[in-house]
Protein backbone atom coordinates (compact mmCIF):
# COMPACT_ATOMS: atom_id res chain seq x y z
CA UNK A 1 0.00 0.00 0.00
CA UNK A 2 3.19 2.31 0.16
CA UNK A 3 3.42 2.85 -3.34
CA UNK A 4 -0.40 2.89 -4.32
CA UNK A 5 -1.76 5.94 -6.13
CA UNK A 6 -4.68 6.13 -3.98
CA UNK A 7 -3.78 5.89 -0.16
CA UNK A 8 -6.48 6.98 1.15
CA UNK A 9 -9.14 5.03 2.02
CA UNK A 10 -13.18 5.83 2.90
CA UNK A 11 -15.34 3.44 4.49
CA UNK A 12 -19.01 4.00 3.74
CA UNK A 13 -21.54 1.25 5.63
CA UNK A 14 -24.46 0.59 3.95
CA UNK A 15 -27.70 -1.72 4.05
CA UNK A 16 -28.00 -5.22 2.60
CA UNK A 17 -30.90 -3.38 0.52
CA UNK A 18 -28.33 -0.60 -0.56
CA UNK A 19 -25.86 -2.90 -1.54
CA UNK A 20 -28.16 -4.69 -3.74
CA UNK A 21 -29.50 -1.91 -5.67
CA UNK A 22 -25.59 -0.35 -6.21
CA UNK A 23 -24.87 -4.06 -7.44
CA UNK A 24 -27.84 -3.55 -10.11
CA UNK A 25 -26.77 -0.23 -10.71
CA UNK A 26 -23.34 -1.20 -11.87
CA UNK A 27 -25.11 -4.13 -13.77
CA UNK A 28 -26.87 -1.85 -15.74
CA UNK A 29 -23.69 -0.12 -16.39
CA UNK A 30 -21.87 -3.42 -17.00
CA UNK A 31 -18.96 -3.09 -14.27
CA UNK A 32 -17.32 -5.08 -12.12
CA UNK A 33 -15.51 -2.92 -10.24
CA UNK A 34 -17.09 -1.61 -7.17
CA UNK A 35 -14.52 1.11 -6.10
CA UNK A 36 -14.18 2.43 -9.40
CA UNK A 37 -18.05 2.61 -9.53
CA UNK A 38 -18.36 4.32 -6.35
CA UNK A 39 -15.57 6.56 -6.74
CA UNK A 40 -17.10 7.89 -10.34
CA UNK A 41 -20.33 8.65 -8.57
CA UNK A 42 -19.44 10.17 -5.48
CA UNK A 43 -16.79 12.69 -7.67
CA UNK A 44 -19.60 13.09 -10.88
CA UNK A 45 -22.44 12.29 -9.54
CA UNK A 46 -23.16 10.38 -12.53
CA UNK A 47 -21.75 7.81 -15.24
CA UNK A 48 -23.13 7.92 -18.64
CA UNK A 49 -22.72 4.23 -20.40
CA UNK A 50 -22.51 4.08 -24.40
CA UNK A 51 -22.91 0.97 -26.13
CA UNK A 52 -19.92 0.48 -28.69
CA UNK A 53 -21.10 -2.80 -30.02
CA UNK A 54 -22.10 -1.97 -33.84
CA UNK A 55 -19.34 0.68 -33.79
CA UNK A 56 -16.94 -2.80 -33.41
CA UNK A 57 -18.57 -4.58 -35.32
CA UNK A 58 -18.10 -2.34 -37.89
CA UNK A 59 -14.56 -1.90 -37.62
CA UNK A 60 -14.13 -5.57 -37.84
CA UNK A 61 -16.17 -5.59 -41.22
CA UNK A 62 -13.81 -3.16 -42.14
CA UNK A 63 -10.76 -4.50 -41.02
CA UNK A 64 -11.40 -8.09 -42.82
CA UNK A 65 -12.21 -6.05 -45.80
CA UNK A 66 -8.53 -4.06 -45.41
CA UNK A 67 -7.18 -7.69 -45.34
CA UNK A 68 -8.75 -9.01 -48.33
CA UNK A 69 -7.81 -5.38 -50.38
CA UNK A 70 -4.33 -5.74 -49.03
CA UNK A 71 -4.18 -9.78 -50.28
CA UNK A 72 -5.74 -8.86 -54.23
CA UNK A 73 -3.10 -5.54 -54.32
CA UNK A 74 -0.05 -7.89 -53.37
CA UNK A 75 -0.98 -10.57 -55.97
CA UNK A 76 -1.94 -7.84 -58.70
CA UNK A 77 1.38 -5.80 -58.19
CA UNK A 78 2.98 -9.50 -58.32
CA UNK A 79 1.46 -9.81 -61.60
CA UNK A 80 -0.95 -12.60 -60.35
CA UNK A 81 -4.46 -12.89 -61.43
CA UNK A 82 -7.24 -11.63 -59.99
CA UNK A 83 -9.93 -13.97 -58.38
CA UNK A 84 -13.62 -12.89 -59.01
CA UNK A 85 -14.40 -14.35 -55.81
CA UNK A 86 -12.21 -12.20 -54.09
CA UNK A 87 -14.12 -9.33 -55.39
CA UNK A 88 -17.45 -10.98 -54.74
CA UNK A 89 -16.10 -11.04 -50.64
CA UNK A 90 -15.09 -7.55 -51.19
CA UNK A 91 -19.01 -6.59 -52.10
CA UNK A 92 -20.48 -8.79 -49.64
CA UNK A 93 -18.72 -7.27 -46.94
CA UNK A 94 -19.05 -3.83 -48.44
CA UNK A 95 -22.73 -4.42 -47.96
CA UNK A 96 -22.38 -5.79 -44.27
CA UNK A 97 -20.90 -2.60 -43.87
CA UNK A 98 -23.96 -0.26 -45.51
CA UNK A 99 -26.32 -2.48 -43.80
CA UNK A 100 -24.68 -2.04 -40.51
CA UNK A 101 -24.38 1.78 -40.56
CA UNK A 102 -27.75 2.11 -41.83
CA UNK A 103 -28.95 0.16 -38.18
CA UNK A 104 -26.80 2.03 -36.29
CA UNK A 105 -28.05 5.38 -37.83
CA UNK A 106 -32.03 4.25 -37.44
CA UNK A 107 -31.10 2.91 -33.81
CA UNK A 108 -30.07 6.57 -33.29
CA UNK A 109 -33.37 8.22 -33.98
């Protein structure tokens, strides 16, 4: 504990009740961590929770699709052919991608 950021330490009692509800609290907020939890909302006040998922998933349509782009420019510039399936991937994930931005923009409304 010598070399610990936070020395200090505060010791707040509560109710069997009150623990449950700040353990559905931090559910909600998906968090495990019950100092950082409390110490967020005793300095804030509040903790605002934003749901990253399609943003994710998106950049991991994107990334494969940077793979596959990177894999048809080597073998081109290599003078190897070029595969109409690997342009048929490119599509299909170029829709994923339109199809995925379009429910993340309707989610938004």
């Amino acid at each position: 504990m010598v070399n610990r950021k936070r020395s200090i330490i505060l010791r707040c009692p509560v109710t069997v009740e009150e623990r449950n509800l700040i353990e559905q609290k931090m559910a909600q907020l998906q968090t495990k961590r019950i100092g950082a939890y409390l110490r967020k909302m005793a300095i804030d006040g509040y903790i605002i929770y934003v749901d990253t998922r399609d943003i994710k998933e998106m950049n991991k349509l994107l990334s494969a699709i940077g793979r596959n782009i990177n894999q048809i420019a080597k073998r081109i510039n290599a003078g190897g052919p070029t595969y109409r399936a690997d342009i048929e991937e490119i599509r299909e994930r170029l829709d994923q991608i339109w199809q995925l931005q379009r429910r993340i923009l309707l989610s938004q409304r």
